[in-house]
C-alpha atoms as a PDB file:
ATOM      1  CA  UNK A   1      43.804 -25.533  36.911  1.00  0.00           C
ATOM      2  CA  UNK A   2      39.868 -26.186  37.648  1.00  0.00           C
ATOM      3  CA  UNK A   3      39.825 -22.855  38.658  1.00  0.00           C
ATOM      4  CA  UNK A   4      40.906 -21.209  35.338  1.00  0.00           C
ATOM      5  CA  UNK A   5      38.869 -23.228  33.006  1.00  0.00           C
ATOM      6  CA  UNK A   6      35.935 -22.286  35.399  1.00  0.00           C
ATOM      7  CA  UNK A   7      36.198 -18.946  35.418  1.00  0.00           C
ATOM      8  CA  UNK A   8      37.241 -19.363  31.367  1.00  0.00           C
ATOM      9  CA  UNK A   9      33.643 -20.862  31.144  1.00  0.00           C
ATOM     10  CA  UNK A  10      32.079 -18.303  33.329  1.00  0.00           C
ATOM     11  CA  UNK A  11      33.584 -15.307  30.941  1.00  0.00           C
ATOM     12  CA  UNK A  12      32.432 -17.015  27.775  1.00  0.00           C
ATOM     13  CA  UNK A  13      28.817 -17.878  29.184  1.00  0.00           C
ATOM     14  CA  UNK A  14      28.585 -14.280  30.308  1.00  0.00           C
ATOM     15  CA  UNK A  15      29.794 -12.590  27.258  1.00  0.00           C
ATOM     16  CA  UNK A  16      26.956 -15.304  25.060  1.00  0.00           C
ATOM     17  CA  UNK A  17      23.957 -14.444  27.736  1.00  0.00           C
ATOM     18  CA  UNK A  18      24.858 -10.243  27.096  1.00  0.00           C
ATOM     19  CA  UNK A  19      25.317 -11.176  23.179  1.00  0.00           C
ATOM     20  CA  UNK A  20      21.666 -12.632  23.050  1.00  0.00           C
ATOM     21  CA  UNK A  21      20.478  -9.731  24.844  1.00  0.00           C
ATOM     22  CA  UNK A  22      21.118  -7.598  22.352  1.00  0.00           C
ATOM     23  CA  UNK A  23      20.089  -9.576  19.104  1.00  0.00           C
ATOM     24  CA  UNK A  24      17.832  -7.527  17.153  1.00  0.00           C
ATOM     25  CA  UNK A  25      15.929 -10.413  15.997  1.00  0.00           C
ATOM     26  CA  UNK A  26      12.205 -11.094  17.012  1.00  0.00           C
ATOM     27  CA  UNK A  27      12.219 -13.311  20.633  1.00  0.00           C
ATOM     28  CA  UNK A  28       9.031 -14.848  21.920  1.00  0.00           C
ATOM     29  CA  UNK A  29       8.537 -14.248  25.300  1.00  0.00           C
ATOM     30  CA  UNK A  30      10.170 -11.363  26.285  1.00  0.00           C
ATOM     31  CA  UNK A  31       8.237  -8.704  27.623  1.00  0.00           C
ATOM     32  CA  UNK A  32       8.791  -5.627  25.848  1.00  0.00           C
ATOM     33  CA  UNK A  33      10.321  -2.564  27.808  1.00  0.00           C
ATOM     34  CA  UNK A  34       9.867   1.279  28.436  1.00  0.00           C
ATOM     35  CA  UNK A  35      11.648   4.148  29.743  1.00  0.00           C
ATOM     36  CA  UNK A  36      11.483   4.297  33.841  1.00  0.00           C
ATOM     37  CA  UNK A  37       7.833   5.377  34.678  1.00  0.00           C
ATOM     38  CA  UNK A  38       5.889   4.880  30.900  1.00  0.00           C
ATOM     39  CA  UNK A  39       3.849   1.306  30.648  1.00  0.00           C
ATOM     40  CA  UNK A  40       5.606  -0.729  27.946  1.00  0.00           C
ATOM     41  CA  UNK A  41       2.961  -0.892  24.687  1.00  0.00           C
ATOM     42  CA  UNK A  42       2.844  -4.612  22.876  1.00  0.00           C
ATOM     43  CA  UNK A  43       3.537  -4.131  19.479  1.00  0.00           C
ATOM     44  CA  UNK A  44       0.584  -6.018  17.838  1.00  0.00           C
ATOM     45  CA  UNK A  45       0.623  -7.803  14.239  1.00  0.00           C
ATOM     46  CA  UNK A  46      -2.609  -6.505  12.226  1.00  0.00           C
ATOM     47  CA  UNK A  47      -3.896  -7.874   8.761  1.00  0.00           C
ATOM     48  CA  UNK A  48      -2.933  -5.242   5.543  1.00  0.00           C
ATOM     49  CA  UNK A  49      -6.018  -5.723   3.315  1.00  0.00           C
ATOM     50  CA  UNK A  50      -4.165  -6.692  -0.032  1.00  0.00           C
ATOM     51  CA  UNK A  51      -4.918  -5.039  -3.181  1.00  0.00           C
ATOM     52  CA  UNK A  52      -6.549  -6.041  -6.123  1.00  0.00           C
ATOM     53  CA  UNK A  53      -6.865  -5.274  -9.571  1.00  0.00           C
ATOM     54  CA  UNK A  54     -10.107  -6.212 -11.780  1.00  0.00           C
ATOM     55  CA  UNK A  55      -9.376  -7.203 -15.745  1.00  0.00           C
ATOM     56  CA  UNK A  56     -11.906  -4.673 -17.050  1.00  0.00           C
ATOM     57  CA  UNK A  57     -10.538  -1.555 -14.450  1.00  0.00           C
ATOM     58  CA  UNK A  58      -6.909  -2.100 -14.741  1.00  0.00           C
ATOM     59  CA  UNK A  59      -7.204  -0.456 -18.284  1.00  0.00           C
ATOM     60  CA  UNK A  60      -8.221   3.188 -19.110  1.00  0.00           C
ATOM     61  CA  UNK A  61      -8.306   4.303 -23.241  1.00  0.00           C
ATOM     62  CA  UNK A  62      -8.866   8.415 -23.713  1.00  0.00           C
ATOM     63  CA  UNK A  63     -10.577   8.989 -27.196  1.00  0.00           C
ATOM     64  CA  UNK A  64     -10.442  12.714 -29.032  1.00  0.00           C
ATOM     65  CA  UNK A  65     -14.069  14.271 -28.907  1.00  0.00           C
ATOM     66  CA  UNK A  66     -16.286  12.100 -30.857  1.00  0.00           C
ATOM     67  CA  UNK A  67     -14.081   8.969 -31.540  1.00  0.00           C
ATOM     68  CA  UNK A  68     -15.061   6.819 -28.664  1.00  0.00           C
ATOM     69  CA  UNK A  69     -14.312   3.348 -29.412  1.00  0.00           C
ATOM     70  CA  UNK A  70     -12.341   3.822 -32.794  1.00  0.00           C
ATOM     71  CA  UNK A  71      -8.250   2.927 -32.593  1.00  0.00           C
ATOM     72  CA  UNK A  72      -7.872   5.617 -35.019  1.00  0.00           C
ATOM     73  CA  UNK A  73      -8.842   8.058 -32.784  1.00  0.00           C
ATOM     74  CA  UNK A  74      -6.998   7.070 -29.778  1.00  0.00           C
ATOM     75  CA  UNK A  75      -5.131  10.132 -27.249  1.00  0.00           C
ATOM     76  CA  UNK A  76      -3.157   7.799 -24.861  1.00  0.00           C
ATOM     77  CA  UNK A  77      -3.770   3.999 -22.994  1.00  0.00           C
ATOM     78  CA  UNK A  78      -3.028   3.361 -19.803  1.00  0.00           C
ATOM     79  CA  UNK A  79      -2.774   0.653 -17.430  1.00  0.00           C
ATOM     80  CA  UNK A  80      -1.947  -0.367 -14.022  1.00  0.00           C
ATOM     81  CA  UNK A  81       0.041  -3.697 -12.827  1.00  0.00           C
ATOM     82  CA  UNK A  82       1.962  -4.670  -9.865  1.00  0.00           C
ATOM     83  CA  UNK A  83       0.470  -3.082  -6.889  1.00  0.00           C
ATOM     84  CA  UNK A  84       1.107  -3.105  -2.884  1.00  0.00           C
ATOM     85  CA  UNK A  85       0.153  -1.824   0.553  1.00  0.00           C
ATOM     86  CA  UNK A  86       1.910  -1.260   3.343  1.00  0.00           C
ATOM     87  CA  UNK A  87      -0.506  -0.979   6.693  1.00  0.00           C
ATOM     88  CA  UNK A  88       0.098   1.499  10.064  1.00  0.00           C
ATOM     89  CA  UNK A  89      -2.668   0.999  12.729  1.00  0.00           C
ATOM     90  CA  UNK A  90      -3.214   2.884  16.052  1.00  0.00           C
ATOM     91  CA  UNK A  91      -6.797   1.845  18.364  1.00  0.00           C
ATOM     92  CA  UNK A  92      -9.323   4.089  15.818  1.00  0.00           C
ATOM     93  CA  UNK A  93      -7.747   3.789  12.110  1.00  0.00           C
ATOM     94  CA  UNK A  94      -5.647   1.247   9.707  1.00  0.00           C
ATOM     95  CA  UNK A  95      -4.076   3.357   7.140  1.00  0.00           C
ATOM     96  CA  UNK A  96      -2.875   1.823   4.486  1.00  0.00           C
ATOM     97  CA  UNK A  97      -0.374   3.451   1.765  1.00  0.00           C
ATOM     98  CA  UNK A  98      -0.968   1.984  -2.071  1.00  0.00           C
ATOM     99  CA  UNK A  99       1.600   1.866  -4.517  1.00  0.00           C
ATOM    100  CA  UNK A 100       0.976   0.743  -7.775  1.00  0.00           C
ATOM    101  CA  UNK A 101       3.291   0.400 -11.439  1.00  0.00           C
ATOM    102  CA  UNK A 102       1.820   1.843 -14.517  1.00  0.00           C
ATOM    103  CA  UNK A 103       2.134   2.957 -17.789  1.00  0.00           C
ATOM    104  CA  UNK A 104       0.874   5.129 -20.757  1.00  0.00           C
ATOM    105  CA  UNK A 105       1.296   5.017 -24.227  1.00  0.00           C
ATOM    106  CA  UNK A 106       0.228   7.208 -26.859  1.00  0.00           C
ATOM    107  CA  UNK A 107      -2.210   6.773 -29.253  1.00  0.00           C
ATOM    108  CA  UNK A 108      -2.258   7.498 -33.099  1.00  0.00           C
ATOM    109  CA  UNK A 109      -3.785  10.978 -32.536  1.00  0.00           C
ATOM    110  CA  UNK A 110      -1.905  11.547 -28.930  1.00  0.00           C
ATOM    111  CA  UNK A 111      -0.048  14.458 -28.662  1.00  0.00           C
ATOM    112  CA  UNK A 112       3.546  14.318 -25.803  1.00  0.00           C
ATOM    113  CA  UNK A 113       1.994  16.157 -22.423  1.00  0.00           C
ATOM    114  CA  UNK A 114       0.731  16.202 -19.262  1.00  0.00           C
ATOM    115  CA  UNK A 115      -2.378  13.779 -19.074  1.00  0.00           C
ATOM    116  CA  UNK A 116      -4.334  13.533 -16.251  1.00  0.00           C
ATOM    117  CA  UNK A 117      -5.453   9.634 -15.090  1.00  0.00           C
ATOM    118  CA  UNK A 118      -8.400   8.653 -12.935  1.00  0.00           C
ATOM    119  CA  UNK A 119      -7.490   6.403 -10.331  1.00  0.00           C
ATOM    120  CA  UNK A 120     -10.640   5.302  -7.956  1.00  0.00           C
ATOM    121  CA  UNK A 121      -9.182   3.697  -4.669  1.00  0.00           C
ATOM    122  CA  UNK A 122     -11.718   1.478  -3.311  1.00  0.00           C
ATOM    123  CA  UNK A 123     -11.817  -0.105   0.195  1.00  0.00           C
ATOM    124  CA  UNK A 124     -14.273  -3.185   0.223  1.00  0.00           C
ATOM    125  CA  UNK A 125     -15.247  -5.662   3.040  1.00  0.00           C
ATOM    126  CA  UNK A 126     -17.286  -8.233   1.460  1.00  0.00           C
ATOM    127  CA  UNK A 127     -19.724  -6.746  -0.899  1.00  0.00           C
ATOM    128  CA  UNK A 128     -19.699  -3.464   1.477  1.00  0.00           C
ATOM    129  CA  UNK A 129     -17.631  -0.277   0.113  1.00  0.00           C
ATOM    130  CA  UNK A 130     -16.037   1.094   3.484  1.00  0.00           C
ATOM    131  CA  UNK A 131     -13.601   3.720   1.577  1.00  0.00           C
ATOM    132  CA  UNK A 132     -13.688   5.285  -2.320  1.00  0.00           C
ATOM    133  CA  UNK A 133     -12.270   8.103  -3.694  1.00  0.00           C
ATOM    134  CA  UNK A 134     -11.124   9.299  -7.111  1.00  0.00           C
ATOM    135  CA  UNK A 135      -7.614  10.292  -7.673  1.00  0.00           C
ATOM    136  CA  UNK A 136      -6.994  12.700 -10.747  1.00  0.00           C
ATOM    137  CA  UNK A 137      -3.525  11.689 -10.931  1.00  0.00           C
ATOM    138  CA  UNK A 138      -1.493  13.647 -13.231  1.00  0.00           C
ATOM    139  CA  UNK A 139       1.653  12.057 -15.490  1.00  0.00           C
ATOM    140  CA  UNK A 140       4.136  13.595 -17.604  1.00  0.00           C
ATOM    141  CA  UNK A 141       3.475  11.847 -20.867  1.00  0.00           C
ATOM    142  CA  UNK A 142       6.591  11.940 -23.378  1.00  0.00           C
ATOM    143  CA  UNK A 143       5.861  10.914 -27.581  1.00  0.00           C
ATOM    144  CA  UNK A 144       5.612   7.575 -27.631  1.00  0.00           C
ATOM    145  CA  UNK A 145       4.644   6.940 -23.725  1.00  0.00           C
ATOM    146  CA  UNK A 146       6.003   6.310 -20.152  1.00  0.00           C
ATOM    147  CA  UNK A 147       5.782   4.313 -17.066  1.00  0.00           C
ATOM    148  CA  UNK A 148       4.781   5.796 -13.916  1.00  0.00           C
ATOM    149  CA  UNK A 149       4.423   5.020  -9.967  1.00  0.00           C
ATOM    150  CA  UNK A 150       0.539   5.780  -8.430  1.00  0.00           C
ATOM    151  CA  UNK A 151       1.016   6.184  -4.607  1.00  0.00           C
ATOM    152  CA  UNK A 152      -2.184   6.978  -2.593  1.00  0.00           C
ATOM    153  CA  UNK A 153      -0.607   7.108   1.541  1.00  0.00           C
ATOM    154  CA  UNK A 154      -3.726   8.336   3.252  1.00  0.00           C
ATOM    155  CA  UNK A 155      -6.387   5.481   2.760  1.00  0.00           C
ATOM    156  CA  UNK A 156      -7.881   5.476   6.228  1.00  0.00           C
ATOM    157  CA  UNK A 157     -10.250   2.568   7.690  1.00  0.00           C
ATOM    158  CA  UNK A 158     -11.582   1.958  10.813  1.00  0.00           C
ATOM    159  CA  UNK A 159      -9.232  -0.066  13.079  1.00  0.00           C
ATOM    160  CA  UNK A 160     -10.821  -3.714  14.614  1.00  0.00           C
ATOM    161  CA  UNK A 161      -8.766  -5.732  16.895  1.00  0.00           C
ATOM    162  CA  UNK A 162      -6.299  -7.561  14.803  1.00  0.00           C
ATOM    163  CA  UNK A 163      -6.404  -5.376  11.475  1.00  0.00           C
ATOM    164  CA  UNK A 164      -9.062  -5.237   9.133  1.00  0.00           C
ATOM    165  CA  UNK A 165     -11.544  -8.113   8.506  1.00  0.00           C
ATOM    166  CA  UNK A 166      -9.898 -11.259   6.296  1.00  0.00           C
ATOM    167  CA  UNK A 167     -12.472  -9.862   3.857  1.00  0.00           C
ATOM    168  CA  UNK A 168     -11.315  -6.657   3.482  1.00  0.00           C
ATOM    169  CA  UNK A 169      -9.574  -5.815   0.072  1.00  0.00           C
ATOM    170  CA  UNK A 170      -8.005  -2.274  -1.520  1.00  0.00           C
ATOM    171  CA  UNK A 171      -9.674  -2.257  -4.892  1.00  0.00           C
ATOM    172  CA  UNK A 172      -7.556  -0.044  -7.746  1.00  0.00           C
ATOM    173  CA  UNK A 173      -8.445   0.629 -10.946  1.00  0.00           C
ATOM    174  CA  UNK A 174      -9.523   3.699 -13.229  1.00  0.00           C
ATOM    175  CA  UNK A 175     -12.782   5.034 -13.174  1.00  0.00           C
ATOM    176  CA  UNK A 176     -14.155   7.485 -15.707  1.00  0.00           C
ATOM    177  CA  UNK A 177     -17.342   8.782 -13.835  1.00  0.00           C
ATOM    178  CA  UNK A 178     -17.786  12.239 -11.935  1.00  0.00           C
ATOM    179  CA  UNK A 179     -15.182  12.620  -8.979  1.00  0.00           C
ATOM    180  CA  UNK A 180     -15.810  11.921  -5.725  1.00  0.00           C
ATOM    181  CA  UNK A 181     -14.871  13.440  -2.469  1.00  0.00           C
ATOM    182  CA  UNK A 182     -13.373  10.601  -0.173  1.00  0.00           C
ATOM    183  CA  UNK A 183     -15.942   8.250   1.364  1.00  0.00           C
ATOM    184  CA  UNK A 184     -15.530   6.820   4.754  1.00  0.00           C
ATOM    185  CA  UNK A 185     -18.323   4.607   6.682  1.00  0.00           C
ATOM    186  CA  UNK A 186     -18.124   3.127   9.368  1.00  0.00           C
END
């Protein structure tokens, strides 16, 4: 009788150790592993610069020739809101892929069309601009308006130990001066 509730126990403490090897949920501790003859490579938690969004940026106005500043005289608004990253990292670069929500909406003397939006993507690390370029990011505009999703996937930065600096930040907005070829300092 001891025997079979032994080797009952043995079964069931088997079949929970092989369960727990495969769980697919993060263990600490466990060494990861490779195929037979390849060094395994720690997979290494980096910090994703968020992004931000300044008031007086986050809103672009296009005016028809001559009617700068005057409602009347308004082609299309847009604006940008929610926005996100997501980071990839290898020993050299942190590349970071920005998505952002927007919209446009036509103005009194807007016409339905394609308008094109300047976006200026903006990596900063403290007061220092590491990354900048201007995006002339085009958007099917029907009459009245529409919203629209801004994705920029090829923000590069150089890679530290651990992810960018906790000072680092993706700055997005419009800009309405000459374009820019991408910037990258290191």
């Amino acid at each position: 009788m001891f025997a079979k509730i032994s080797r009952g126990f043995l079964a069931v403490s088997v079949v929970a150790v092989l369960a727990s090897c495969n769980s697919s949920a993060p263990t600490e501790g466990l060494t990861p592993t490779a195929p037979a003859g390849q060094a395994a490579t720690p997979v290494v938690q980096a910090f994703c610069p968020p992004v931000v969004m300044l008031e007086q940026t986050a809103i672009h106005r296009a005016y028809a020739r001559g009617g700068e500043n005057q409602p009347e005289k308004l082609l299309y608004q847009a604006s940008l809101a929610d926005a996100t990253r997501q980071c990839t990292a290898n020993e050299t670069t942190l590349t970071i892929n920005v998505v952002a929500q927007g919209r446009v909406v036509q103005g009194p003397v807007g016409v339905p069309g394609k308008v094109t939006l300047p976006v200026l993507v903006e990596v900063v690390d403290g007061d220092s601009v590491i990354y900048s370029q201007k995006v002339a990011f085009p958007v099917d505009m029907p009459a009245g308006g529409t919203q629209f999703i801004f994705n920029k996937a090829d923000v590069q930065i150089p890679n530290a130990q651990g992810g960018a600096s906790r000072f680092t930040r993706v700055r997005l907005g419009f800009d309405t001066g000459p374009a820019k070829k991408p910037v990258r300092r290191n």
